[in-house]
Protein backbone atom coordinates (compact mmCIF):
# COMPACT_ATOMS: atom_id res chain seq x y z
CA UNK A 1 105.08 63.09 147.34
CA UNK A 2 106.24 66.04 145.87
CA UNK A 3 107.63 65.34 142.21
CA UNK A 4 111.21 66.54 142.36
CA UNK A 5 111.75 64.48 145.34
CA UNK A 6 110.74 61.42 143.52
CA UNK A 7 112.53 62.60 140.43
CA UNK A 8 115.87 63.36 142.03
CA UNK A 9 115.59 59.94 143.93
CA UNK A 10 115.25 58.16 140.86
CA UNK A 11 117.96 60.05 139.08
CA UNK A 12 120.16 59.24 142.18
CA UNK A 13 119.06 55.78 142.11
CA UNK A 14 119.85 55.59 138.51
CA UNK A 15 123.21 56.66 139.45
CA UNK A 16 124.11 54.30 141.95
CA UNK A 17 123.22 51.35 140.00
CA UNK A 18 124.95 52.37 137.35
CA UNK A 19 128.23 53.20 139.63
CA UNK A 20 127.63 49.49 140.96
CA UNK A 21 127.29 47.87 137.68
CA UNK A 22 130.24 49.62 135.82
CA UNK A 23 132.48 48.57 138.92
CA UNK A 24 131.20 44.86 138.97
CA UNK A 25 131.81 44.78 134.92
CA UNK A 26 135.63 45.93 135.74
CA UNK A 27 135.78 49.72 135.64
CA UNK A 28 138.16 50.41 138.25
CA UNK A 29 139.11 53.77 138.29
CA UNK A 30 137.65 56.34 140.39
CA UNK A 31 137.33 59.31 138.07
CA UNK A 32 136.60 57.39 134.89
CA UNK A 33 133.92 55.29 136.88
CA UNK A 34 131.90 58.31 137.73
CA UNK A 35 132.12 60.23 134.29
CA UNK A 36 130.68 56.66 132.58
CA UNK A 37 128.21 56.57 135.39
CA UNK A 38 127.09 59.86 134.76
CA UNK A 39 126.86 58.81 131.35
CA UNK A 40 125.05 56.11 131.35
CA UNK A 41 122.38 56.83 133.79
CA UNK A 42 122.05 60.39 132.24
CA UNK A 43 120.74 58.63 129.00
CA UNK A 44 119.35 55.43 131.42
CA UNK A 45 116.92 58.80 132.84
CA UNK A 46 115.67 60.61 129.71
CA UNK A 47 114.45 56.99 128.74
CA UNK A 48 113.16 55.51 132.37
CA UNK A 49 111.94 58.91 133.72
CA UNK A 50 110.26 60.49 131.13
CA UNK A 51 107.05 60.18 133.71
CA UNK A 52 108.66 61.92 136.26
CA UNK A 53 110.18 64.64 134.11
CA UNK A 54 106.76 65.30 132.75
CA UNK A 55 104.94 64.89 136.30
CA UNK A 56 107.64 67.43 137.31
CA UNK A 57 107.12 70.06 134.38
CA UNK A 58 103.13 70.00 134.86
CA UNK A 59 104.04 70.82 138.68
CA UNK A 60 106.22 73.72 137.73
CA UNK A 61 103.50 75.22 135.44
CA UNK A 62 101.05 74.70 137.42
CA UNK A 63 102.91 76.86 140.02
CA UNK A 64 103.72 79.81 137.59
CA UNK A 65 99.92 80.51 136.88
């Protein structure tokens, strides 16, 4: 499967969980829900993904040569 598929899936699945988690620990409201979400699985993805991300920059170079 193409890299950015599975990297964007992952990031979107990072997001999710993190939506359902914040809501189950109490965070209520909409707008502030999605900014911690954001958040959290922003910094949950540069630690989790980092073998995506670099699957997905060797892709990109490899299609600029």
């Amino acid at each position: 499967m193409h890299p950015a598929i599975v990297y964007t899936a992952s990031r979107l699945g990072l997001l999710a969980v993190s939506i359902g988690v914040l809501y189950l620990l109490g965070l209520r409201e909409p707008f502030v829900l999605l900014v911690v979400a954001f958040l959290v699985s922003g910094a949950a993805s540069y630690v989790l993904l980092s073998e995506q991300r670099d699957a997905l920059s060797a892709r990109i170079a490899k299609n600029r040569e």
